[in-house]
PDB file of N, CA and C in Angstrom:
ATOM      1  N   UNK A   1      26.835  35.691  18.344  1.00  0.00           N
ATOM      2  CA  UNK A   1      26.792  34.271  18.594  1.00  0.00           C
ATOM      3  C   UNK A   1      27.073  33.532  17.287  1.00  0.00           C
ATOM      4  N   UNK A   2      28.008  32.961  16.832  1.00  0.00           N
ATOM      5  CA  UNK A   2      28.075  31.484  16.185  1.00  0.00           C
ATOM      6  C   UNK A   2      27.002  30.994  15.606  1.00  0.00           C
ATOM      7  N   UNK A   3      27.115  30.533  14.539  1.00  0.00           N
ATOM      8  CA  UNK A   3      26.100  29.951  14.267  1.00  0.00           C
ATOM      9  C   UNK A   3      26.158  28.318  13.923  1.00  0.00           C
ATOM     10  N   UNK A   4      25.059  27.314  14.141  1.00  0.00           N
ATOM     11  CA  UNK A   4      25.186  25.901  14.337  1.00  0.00           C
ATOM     12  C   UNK A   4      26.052  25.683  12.503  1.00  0.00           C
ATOM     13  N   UNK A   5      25.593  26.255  11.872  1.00  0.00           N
ATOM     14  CA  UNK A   5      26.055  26.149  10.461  1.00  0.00           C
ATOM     15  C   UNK A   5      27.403  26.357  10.436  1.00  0.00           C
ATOM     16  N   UNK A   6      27.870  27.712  11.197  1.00  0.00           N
ATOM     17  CA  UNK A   6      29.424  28.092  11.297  1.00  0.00           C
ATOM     18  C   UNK A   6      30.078  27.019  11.797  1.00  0.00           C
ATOM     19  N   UNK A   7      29.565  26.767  13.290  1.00  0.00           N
ATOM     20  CA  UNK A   7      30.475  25.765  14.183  1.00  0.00           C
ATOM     21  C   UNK A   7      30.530  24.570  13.797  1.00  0.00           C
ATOM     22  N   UNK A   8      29.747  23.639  12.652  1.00  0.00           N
ATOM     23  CA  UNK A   8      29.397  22.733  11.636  1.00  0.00           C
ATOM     24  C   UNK A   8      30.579  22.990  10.632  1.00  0.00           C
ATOM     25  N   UNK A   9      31.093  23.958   9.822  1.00  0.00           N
ATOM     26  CA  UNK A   9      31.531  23.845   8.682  1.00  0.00           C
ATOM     27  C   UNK A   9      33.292  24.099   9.468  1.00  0.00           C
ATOM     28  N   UNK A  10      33.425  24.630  10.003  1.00  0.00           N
ATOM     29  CA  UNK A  10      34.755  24.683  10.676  1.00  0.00           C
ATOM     30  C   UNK A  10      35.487  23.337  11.466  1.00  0.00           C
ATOM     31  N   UNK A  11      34.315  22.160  11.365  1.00  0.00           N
ATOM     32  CA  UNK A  11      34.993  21.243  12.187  1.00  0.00           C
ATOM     33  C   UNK A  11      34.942  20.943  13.803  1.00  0.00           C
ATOM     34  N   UNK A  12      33.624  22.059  14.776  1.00  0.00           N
ATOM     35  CA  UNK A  12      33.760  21.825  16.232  1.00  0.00           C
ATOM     36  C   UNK A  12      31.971  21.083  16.087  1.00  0.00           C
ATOM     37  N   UNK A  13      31.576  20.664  15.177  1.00  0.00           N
ATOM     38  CA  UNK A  13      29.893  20.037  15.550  1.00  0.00           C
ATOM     39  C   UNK A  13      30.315  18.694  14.365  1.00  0.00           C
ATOM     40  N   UNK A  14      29.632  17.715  14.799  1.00  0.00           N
ATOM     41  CA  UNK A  14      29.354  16.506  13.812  1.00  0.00           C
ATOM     42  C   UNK A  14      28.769  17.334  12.923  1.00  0.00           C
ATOM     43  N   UNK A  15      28.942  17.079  11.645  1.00  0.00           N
ATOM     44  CA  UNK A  15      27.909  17.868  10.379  1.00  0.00           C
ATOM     45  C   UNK A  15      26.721  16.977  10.343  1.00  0.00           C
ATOM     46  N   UNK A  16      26.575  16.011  11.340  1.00  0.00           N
ATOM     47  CA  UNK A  16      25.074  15.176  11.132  1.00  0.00           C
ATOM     48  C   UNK A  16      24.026  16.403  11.993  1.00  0.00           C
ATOM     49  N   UNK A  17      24.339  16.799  13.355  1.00  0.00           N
ATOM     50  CA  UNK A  17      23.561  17.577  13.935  1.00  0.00           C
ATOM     51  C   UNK A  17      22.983  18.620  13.476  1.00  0.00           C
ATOM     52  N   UNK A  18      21.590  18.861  13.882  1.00  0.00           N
ATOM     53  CA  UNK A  18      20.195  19.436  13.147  1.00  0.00           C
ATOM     54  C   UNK A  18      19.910  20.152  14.286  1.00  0.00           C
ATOM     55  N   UNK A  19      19.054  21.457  13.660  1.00  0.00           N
ATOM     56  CA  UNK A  19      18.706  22.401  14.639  1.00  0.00           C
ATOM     57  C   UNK A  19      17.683  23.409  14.015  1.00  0.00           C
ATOM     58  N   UNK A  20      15.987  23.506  14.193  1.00  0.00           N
ATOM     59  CA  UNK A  20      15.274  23.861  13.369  1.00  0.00           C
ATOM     60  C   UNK A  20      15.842  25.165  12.938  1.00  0.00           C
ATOM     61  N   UNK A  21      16.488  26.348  13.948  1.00  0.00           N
ATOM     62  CA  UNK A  21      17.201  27.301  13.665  1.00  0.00           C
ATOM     63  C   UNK A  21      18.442  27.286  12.421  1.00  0.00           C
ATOM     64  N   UNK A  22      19.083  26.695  11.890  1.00  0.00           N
ATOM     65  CA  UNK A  22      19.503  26.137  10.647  1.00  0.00           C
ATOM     66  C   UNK A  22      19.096  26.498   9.605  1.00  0.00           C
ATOM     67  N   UNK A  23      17.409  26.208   9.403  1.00  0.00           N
ATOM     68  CA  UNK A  23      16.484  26.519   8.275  1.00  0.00           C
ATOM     69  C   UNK A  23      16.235  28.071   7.729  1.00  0.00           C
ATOM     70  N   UNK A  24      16.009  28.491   8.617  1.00  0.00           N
ATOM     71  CA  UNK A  24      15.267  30.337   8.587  1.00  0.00           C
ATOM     72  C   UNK A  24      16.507  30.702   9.555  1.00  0.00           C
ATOM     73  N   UNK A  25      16.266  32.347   8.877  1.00  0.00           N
ATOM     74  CA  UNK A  25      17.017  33.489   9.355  1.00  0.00           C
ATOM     75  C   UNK A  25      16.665  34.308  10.461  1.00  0.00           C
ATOM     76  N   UNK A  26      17.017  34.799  11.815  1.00  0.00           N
ATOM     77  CA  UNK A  26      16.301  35.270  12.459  1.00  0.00           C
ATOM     78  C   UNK A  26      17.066  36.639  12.777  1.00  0.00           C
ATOM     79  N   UNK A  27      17.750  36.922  11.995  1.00  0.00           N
ATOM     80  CA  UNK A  27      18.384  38.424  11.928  1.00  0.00           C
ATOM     81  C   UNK A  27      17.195  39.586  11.573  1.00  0.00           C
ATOM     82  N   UNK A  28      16.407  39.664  10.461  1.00  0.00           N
ATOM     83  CA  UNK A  28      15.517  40.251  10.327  1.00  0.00           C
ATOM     84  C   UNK A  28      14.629  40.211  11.911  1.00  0.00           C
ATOM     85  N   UNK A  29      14.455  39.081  12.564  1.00  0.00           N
ATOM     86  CA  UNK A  29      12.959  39.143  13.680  1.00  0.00           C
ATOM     87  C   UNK A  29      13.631  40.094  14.846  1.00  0.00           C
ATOM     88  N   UNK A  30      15.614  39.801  14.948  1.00  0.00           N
ATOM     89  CA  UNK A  30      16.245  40.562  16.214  1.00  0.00           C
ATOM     90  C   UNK A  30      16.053  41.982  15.801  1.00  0.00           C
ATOM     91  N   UNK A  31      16.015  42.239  14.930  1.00  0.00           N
ATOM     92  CA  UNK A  31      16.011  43.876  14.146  1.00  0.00           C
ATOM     93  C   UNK A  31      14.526  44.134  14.827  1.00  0.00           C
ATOM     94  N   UNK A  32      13.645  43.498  14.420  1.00  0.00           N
ATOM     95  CA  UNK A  32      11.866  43.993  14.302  1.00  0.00           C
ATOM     96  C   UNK A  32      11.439  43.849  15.809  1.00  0.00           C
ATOM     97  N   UNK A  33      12.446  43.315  16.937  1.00  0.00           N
ATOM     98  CA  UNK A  33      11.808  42.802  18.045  1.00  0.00           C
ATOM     99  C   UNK A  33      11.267  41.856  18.390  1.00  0.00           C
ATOM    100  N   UNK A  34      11.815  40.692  18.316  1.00  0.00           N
ATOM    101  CA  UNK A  34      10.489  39.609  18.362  1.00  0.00           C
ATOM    102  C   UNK A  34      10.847  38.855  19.549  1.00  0.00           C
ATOM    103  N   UNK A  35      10.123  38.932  20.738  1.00  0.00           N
ATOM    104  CA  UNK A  35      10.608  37.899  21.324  1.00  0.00           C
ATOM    105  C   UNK A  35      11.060  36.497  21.601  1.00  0.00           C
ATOM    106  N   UNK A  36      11.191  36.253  20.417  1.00  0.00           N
ATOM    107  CA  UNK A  36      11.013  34.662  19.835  1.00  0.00           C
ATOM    108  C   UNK A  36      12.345  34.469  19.866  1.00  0.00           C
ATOM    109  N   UNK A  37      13.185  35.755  19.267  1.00  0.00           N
ATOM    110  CA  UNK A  37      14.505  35.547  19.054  1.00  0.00           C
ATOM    111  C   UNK A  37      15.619  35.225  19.754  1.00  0.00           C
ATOM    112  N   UNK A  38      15.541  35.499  21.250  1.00  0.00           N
ATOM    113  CA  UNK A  38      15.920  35.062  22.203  1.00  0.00           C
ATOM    114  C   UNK A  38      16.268  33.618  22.741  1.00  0.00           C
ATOM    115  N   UNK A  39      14.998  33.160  22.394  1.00  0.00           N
ATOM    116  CA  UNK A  39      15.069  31.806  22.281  1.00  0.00           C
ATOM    117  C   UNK A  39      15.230  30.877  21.341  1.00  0.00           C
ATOM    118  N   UNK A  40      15.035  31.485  19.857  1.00  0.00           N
ATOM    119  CA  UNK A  40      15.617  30.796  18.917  1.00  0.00           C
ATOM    120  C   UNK A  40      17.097  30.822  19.302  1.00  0.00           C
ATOM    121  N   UNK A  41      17.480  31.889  19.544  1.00  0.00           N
ATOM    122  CA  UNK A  41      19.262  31.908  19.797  1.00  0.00           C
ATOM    123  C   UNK A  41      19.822  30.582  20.221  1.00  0.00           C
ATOM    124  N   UNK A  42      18.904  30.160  21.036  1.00  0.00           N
ATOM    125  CA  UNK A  42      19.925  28.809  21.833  1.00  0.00           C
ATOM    126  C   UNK A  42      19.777  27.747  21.341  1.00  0.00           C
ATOM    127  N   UNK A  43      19.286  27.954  19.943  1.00  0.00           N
ATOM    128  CA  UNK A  43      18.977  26.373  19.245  1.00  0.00           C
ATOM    129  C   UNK A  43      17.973  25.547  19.102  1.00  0.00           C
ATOM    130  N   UNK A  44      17.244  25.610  20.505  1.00  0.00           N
ATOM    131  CA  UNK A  44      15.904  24.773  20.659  1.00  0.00           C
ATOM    132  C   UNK A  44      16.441  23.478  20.730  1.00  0.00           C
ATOM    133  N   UNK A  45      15.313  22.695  20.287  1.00  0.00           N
ATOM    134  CA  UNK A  45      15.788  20.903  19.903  1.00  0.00           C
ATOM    135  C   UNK A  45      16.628  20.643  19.146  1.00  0.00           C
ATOM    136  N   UNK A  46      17.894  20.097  19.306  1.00  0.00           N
ATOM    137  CA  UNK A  46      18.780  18.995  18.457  1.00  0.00           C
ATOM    138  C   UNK A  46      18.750  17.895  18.261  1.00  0.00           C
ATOM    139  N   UNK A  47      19.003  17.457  17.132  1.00  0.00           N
ATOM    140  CA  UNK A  47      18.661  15.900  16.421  1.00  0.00           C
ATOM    141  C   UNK A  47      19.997  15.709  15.593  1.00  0.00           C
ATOM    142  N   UNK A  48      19.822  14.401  15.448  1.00  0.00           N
ATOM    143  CA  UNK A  48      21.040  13.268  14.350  1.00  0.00           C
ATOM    144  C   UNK A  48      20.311  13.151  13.430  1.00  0.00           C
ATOM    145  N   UNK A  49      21.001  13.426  12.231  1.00  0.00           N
ATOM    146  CA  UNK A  49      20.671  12.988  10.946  1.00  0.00           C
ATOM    147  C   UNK A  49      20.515  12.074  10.677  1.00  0.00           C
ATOM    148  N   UNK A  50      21.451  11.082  11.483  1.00  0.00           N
ATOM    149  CA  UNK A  50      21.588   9.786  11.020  1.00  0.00           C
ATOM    150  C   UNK A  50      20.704   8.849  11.696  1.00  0.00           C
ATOM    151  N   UNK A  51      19.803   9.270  12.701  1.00  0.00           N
ATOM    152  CA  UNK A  51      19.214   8.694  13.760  1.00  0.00           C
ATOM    153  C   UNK A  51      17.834   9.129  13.648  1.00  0.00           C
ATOM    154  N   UNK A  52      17.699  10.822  13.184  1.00  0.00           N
ATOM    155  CA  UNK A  52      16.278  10.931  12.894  1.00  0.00           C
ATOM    156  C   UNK A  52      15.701  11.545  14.259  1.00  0.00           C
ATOM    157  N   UNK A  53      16.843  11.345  16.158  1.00  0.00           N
ATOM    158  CA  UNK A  53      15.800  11.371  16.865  1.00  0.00           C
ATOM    159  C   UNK A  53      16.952  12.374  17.716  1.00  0.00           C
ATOM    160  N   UNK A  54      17.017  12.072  18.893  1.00  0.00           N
ATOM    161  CA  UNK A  54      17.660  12.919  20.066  1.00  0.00           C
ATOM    162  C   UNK A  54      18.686  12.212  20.535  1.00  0.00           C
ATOM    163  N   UNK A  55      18.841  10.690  20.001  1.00  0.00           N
ATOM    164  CA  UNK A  55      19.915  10.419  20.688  1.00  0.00           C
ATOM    165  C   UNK A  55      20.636   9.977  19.010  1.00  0.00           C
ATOM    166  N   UNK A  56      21.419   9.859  19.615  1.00  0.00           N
ATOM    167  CA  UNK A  56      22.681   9.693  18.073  1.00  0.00           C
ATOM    168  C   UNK A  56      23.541   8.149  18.089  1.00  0.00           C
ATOM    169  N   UNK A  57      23.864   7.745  16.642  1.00  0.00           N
ATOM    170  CA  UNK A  57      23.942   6.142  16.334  1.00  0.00           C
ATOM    171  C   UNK A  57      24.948   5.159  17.807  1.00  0.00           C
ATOM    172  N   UNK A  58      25.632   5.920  18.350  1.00  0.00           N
ATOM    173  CA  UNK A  58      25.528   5.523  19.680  1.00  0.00           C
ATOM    174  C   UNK A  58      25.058   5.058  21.124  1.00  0.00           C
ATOM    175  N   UNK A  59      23.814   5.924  20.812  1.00  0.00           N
ATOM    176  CA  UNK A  59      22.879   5.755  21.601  1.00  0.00           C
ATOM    177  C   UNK A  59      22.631   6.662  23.119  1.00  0.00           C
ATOM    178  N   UNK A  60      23.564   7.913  22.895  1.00  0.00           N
ATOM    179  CA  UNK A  60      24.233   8.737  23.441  1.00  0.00           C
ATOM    180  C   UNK A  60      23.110  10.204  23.053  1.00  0.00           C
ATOM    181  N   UNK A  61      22.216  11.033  24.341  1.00  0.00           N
ATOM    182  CA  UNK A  61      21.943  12.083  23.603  1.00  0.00           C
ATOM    183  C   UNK A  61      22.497  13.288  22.651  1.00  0.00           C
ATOM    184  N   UNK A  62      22.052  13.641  21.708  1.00  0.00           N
ATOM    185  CA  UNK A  62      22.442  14.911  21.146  1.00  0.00           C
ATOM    186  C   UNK A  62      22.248  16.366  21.862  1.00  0.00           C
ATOM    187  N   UNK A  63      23.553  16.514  21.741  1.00  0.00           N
ATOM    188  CA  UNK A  63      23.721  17.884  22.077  1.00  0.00           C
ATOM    189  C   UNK A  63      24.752  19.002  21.840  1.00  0.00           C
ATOM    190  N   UNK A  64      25.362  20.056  21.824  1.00  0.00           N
ATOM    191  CA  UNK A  64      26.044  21.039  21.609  1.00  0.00           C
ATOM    192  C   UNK A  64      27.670  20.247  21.756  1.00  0.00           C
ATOM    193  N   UNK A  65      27.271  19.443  23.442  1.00  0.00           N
ATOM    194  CA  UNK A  65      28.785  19.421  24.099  1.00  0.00           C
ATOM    195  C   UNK A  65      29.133  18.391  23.678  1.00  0.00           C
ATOM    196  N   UNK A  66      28.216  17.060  23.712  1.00  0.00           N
ATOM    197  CA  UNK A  66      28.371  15.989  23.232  1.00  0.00           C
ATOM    198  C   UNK A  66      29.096  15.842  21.757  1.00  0.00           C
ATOM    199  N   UNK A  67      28.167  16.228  20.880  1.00  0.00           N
ATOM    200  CA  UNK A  67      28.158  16.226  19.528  1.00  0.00           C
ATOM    201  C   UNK A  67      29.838  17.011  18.765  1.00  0.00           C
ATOM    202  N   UNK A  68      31.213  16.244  19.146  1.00  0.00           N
ATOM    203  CA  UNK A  68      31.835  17.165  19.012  1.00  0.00           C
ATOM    204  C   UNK A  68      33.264  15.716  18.565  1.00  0.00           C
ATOM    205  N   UNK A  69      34.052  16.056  18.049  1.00  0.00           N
ATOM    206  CA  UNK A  69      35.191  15.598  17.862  1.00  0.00           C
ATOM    207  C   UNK A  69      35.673  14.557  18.733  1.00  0.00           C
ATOM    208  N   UNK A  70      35.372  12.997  18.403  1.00  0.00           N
ATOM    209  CA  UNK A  70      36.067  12.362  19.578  1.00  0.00           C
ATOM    210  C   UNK A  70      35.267  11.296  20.017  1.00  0.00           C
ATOM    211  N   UNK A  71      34.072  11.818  19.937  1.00  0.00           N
ATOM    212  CA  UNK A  71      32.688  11.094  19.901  1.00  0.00           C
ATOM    213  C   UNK A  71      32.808   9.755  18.369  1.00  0.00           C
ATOM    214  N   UNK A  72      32.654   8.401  19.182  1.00  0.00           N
ATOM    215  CA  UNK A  72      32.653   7.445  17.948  1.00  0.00           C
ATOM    216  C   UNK A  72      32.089   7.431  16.713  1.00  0.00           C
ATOM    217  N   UNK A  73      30.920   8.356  16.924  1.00  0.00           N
ATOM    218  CA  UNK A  73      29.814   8.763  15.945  1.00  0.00           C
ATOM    219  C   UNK A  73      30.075  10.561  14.960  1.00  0.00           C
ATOM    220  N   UNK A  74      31.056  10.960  15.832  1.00  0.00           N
ATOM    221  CA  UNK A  74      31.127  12.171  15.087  1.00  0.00           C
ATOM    222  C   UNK A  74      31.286  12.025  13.717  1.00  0.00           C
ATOM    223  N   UNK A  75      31.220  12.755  12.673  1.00  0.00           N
ATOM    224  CA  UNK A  75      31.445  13.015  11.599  1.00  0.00           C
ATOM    225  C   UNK A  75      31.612  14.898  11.454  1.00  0.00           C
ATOM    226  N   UNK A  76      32.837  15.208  10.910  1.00  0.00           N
ATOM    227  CA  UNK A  76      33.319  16.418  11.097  1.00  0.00           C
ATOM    228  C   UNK A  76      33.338  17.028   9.235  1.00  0.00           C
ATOM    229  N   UNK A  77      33.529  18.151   9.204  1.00  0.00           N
ATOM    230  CA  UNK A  77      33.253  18.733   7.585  1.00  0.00           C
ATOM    231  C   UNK A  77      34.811  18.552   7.161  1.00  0.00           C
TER     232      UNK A  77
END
């Protein structure tokens, strides 16, 4: 799977969008078993940088599909 950082630096995510998965590594927890990892996989909650919240300076929620090239608010790397 991609990572929000990858799909961020290549140009397919606004580089404003946040994703606690971002922070920490969870390659070590898929190795050790953790069931956590599963669900870290999909990101969890997304947020705007620029907004601080769930919806973005549009007023439009944040999300994977949304958050993408085209969008008035995007900002791309």
């Amino acid at each position: 799977m991609t990572s929000l950082n990858e799909m961020i630096a290549a140009g397919q995510l606004c580089c404003c969008l946040r994703a606690k998965t971002m922070f920490y590594q969870v390659e070590g927890l898929e190795q050790a078993g953790d069931p956590s990892v599963a669900e870290a996989r999909t990101y969890g909650n997304l947020w705007c940088v620029q907004t601080q919240s769930l919806l973005g300076p549009d007023g439009q929620a944040v999300d994977l599909e949304r958050c993408r090239p085209g969008r008035s608010c995007c900002e791309t790397a």
